[in-house]
N, C-alpha and C. Protein backbone atom coordinates (compact mmCIF):
# COMPACT_ATOMS: atom_id res chain seq x y z
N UNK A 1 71.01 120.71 66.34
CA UNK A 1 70.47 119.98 67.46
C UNK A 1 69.24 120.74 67.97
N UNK A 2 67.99 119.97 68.00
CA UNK A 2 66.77 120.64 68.74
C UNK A 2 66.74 120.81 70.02
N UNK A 3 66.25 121.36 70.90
CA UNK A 3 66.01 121.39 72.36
C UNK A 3 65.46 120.40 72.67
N UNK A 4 65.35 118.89 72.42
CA UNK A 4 64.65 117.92 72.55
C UNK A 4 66.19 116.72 73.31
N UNK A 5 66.69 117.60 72.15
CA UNK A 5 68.22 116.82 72.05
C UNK A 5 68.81 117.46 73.19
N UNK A 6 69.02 118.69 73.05
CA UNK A 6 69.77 119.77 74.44
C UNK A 6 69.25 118.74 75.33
N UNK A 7 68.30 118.96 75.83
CA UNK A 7 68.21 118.39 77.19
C UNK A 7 67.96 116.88 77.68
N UNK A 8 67.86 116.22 76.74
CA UNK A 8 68.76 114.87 76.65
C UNK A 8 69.88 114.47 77.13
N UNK A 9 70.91 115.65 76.59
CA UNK A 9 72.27 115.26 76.51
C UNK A 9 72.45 115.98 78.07
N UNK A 10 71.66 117.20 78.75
CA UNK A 10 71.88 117.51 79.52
C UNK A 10 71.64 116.56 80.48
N UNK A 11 70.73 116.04 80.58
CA UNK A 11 70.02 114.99 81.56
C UNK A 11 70.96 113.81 81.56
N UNK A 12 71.86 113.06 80.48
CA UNK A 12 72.59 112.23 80.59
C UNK A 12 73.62 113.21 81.58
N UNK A 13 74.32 113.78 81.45
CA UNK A 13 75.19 114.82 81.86
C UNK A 13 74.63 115.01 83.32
N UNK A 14 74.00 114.94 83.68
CA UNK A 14 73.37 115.19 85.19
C UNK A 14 73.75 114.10 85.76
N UNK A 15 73.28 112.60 85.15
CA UNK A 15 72.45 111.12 86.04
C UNK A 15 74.21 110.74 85.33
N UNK A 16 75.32 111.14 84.59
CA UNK A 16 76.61 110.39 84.88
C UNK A 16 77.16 111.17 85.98
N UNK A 17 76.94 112.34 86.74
CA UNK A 17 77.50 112.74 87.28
C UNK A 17 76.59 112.74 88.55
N UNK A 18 75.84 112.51 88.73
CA UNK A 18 75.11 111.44 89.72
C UNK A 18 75.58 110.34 90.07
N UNK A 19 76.24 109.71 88.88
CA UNK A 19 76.27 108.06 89.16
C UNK A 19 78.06 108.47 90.50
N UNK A 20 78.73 109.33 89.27
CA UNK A 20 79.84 109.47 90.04
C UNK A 20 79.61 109.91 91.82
N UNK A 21 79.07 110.96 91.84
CA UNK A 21 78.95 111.32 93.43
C UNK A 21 78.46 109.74 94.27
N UNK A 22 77.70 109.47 93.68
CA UNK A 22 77.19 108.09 93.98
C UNK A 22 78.55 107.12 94.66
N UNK A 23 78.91 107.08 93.55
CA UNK A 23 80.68 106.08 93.62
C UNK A 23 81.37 106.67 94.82
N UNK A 24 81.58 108.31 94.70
CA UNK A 24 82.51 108.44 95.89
C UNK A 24 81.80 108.46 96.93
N UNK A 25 80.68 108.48 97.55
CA UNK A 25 80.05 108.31 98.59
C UNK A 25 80.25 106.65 99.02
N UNK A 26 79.72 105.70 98.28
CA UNK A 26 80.15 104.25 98.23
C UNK A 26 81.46 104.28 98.62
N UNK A 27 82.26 104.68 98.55
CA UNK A 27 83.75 104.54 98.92
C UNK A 27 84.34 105.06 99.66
N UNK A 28 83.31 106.12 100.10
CA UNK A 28 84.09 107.09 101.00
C UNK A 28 84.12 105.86 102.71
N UNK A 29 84.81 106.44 103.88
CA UNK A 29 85.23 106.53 104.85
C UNK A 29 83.95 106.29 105.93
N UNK A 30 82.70 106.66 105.54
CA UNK A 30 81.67 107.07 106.44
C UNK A 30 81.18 105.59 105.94
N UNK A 31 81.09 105.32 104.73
CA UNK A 31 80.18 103.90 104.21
C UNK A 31 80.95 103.06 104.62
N UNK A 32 82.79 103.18 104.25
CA UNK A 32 83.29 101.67 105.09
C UNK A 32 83.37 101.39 106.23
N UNK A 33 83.30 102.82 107.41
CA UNK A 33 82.86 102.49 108.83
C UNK A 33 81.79 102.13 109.29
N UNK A 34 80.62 102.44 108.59
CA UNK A 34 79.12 101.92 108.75
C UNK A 34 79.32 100.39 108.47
N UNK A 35 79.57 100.30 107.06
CA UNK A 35 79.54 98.71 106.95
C UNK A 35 80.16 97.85 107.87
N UNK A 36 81.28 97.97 108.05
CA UNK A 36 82.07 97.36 108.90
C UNK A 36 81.39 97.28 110.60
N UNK A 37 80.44 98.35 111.02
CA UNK A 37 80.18 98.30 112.02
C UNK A 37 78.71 97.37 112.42
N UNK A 38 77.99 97.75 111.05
CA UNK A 38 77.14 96.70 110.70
C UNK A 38 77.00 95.40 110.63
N UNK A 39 78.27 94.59 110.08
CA UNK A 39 78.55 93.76 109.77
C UNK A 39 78.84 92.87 111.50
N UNK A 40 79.68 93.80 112.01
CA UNK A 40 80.26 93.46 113.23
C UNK A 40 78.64 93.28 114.65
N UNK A 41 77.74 94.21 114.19
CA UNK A 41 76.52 94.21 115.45
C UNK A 41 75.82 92.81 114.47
N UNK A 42 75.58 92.69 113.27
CA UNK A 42 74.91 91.27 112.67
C UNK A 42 75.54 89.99 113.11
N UNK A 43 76.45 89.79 113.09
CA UNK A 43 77.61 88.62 113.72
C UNK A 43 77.64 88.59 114.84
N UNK A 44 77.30 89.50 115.86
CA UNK A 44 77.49 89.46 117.61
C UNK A 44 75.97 88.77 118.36
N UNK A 45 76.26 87.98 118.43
CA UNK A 45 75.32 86.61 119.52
C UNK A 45 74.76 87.74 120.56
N UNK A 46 75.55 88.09 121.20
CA UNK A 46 74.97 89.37 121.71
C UNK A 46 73.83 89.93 121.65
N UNK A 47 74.26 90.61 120.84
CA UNK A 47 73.26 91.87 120.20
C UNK A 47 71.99 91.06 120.08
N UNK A 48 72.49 89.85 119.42
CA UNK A 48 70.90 89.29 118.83
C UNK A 48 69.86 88.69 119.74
N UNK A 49 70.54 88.75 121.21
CA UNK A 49 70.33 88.09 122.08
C UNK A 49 69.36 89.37 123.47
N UNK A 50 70.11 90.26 122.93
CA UNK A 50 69.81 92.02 123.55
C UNK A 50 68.81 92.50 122.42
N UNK A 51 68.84 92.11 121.38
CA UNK A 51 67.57 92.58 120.31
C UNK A 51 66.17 91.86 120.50
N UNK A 52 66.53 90.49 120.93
CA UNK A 52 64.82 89.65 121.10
C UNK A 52 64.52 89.80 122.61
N UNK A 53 65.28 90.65 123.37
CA UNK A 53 64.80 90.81 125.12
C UNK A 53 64.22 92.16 124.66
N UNK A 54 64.54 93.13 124.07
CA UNK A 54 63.84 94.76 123.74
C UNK A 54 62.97 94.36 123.08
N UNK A 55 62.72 93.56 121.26
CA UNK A 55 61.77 93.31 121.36
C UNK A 55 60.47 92.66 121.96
N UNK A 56 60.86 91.98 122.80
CA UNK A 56 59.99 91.34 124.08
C UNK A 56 59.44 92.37 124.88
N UNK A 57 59.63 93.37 125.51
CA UNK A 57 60.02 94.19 126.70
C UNK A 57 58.90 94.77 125.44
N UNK A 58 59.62 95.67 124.17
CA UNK A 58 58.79 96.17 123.02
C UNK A 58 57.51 95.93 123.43
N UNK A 59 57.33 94.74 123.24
CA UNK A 59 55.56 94.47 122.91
C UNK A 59 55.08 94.45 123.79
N UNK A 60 55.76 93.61 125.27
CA UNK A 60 54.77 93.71 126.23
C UNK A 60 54.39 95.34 126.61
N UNK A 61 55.36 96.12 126.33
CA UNK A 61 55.15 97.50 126.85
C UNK A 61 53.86 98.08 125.69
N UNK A 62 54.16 97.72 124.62
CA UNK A 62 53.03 98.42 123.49
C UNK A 62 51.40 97.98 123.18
N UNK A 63 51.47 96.16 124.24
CA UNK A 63 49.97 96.08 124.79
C UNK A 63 49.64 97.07 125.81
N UNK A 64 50.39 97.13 127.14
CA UNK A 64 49.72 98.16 128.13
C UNK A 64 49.61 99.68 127.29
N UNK A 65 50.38 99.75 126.56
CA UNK A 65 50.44 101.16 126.19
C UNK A 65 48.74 101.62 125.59
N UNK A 66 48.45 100.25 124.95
CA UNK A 66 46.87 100.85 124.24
C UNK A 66 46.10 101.51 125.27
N UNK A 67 46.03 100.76 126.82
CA UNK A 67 45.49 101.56 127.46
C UNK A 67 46.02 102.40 128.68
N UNK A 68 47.12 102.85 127.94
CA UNK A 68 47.87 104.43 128.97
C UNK A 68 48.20 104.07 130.08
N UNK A 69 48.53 104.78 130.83
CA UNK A 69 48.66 105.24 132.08
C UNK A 69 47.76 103.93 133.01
N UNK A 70 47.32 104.15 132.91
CA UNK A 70 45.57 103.43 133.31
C UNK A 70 45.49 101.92 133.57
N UNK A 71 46.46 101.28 132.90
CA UNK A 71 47.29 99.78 133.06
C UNK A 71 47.96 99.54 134.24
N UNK A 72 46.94 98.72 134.93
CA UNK A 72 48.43 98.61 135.78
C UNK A 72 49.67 97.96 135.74
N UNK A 73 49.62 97.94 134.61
CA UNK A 73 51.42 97.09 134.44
C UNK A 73 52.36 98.20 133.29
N UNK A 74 51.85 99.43 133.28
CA UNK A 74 52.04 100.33 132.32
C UNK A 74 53.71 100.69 132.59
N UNK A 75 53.80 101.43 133.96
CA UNK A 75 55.00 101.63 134.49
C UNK A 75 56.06 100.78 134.33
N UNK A 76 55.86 99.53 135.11
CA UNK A 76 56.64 98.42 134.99
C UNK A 76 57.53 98.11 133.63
N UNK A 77 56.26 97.73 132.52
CA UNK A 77 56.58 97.48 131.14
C UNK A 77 57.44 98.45 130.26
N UNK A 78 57.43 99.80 130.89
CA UNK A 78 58.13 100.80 130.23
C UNK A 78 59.77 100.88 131.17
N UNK A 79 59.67 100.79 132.83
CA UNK A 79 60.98 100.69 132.79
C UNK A 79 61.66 99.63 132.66
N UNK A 80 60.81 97.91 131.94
CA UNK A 80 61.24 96.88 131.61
C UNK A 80 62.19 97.07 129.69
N UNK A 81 61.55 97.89 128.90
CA UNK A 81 61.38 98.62 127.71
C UNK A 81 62.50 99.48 127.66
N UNK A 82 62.77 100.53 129.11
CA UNK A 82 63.81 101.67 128.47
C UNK A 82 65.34 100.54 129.12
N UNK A 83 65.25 99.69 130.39
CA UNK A 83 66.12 98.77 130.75
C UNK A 83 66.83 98.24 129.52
N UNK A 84 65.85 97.50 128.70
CA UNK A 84 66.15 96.36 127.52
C UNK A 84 67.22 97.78 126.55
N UNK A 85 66.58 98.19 126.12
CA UNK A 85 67.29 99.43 125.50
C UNK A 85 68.40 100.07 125.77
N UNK A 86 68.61 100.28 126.64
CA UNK A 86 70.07 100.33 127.86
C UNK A 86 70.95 99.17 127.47
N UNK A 87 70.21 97.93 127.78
CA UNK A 87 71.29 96.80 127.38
C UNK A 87 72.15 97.34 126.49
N UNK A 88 71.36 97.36 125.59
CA UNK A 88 71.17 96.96 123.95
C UNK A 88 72.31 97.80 123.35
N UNK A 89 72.06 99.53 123.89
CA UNK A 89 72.99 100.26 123.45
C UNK A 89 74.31 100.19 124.13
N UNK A 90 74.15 99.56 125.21
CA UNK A 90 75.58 99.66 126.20
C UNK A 90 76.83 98.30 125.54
N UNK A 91 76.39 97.68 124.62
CA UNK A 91 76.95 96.94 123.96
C UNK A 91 78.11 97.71 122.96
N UNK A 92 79.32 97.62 122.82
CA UNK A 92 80.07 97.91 122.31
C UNK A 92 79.84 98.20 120.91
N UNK A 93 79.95 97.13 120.53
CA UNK A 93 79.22 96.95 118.63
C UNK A 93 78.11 97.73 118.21
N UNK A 94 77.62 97.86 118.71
CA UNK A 94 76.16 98.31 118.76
C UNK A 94 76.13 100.01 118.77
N UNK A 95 76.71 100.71 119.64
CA UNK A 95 77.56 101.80 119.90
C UNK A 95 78.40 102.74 118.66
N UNK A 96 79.30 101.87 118.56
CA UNK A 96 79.96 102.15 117.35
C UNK A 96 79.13 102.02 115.79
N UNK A 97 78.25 101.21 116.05
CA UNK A 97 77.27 101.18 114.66
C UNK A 97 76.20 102.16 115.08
N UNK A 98 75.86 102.75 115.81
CA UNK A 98 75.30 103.99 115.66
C UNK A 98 76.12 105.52 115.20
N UNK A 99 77.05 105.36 116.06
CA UNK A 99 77.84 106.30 115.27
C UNK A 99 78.28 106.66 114.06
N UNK A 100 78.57 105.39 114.02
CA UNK A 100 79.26 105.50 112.41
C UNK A 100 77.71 105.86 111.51
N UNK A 101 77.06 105.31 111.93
CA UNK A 101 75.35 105.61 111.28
C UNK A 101 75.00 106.88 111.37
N UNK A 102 75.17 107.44 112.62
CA UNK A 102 75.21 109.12 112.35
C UNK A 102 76.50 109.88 111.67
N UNK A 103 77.38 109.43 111.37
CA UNK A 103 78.30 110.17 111.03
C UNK A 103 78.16 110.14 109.08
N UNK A 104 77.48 108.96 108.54
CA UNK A 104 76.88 108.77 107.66
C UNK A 104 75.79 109.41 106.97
N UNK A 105 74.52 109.14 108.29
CA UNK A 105 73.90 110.33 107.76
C UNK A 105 73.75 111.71 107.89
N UNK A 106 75.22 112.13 108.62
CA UNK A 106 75.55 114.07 108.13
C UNK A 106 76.26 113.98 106.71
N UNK A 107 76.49 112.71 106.18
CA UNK A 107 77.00 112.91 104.86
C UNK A 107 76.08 113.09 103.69
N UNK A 108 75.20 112.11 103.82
CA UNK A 108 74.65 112.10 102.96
C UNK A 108 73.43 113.21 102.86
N UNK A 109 73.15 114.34 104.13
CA UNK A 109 72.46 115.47 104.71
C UNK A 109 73.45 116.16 104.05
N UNK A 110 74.84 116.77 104.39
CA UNK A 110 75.42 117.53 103.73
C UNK A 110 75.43 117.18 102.05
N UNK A 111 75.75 116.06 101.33
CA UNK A 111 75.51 116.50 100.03
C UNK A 111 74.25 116.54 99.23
N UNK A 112 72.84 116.31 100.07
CA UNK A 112 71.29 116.59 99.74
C UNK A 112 71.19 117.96 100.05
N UNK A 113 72.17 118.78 100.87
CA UNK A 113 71.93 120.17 101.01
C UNK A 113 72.29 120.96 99.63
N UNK A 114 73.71 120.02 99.72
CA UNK A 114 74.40 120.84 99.05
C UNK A 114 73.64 121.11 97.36
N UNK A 115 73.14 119.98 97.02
CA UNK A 115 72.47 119.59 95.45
C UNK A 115 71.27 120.41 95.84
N UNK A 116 70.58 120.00 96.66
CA UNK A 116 69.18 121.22 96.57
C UNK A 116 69.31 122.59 96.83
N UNK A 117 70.15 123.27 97.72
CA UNK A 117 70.87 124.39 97.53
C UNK A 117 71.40 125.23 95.78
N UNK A 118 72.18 124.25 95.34
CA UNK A 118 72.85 124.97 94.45
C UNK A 118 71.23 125.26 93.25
N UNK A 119 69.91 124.36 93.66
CA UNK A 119 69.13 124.68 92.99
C UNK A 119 68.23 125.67 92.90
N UNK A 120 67.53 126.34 94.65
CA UNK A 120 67.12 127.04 95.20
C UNK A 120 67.79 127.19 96.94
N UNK A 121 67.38 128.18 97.46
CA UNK A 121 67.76 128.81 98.47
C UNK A 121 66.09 127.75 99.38
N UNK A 122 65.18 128.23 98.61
CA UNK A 122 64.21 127.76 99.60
C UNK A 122 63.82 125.82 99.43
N UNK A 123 64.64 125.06 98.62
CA UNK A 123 63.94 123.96 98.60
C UNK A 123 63.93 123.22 99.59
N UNK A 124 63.46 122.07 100.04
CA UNK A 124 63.25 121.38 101.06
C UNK A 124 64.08 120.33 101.07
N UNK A 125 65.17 119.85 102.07
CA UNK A 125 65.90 118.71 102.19
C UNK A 125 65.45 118.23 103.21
N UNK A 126 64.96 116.94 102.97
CA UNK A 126 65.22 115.98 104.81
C UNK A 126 66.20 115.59 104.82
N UNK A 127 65.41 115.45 106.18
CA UNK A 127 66.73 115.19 107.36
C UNK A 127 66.02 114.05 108.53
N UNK A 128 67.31 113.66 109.23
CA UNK A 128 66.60 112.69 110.37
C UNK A 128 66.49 113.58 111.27
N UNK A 129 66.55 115.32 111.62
CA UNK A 129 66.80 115.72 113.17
C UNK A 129 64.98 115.90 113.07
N UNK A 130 64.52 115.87 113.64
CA UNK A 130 63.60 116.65 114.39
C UNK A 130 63.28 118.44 114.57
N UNK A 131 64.21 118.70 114.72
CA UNK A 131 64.41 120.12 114.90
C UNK A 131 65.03 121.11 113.95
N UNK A 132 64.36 121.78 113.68
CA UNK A 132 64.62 122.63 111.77
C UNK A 132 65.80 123.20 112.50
N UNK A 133 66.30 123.24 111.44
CA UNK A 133 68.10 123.86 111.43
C UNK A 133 68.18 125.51 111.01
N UNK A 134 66.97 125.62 110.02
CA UNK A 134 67.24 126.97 109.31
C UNK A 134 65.48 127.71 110.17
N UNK A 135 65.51 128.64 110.60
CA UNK A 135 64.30 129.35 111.08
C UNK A 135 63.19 128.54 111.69
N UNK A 136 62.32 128.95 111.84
CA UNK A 136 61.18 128.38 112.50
C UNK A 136 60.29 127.06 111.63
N UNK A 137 60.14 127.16 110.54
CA UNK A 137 59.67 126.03 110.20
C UNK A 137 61.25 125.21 109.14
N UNK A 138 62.35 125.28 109.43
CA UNK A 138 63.74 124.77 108.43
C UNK A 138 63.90 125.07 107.46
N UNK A 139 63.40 126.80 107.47
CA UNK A 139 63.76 127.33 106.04
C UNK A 139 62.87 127.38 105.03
N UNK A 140 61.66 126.74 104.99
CA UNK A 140 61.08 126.50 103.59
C UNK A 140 60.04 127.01 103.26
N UNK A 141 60.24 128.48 104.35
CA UNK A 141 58.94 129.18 104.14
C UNK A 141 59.75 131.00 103.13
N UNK A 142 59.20 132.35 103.17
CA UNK A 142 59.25 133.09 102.48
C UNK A 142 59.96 133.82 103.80
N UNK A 143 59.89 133.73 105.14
CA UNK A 143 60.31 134.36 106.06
C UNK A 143 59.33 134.95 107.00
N UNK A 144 58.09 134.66 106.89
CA UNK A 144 57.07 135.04 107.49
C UNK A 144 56.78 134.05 108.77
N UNK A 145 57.70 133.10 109.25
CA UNK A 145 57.35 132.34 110.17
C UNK A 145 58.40 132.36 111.18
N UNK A 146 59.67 133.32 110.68
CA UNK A 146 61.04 132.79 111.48
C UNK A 146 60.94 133.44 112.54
């Protein structure tokens, strides 16, 4: 067998055992509470009803916004904007489908760590936080920044 072949067979050997992690993630606990919670905020009259008042509130707030502060309807439109948003999340369904949405994506963060980890110490995983987890810039420097 040439090294042409080796890493062929390795690369199949990778992307079936890809496919598998794949499968148990699909099945796991975090995807059937997401779905289910998903399913449940898409079906709620509600929500859809609390989604076209934020997006409303949305836009009118994101015309004054072009010109700042400086609008006089700037204020208004934004505590019309963070109000609608309030609704929106204070909805039951809605609530629970965020959660389950974050509890989802620490899963799928923990096993992107875990695969780029076992490859290097310094590679780069995203993430949804904002705020680096590992040193001053999230690790992906030599140590000259922490």
């Amino acid at each position: 067998m040439n090294m042409t072949e080796t890493q062929s067979l390795d690369m199949a050997q990778v992307l079936l055992q890809a496919y598998e992690v794949g499968d148990m993630i699909n099945s796991s606990a975090e995807v059937a509470d997401y779905l289910y919670w998903k399913n449940a905020v898409d079906g709620d009259p509600e929500v859809k009803s609390a989604m076209q008042a934020f997006a409303k509130a949305k836009e009118t707030f994101e015309d004054c916004q072009r010109f700042g502060h400086y609008h006089p309807d700037y204020h208004a439109a934004l505590d019309a904007a963070n109000l609608a948003q309030e609704r929106l999340d204070a909805i039951e369904s809605v609530r629970h489908f965020k959660e389950a949405e974050a509890r989802l994506d620490e899963l799928l963060l923990h096993v992107s760590e875990t695969i780029a980890y076992s490859v290097s110490d310094t590679i780069k995983v995203p993430s949804n936080n904002p705020l680096p987890s590992k040193g001053g810039c999230g690790g992906n420097c030599n140590g000259g920044c922490g």
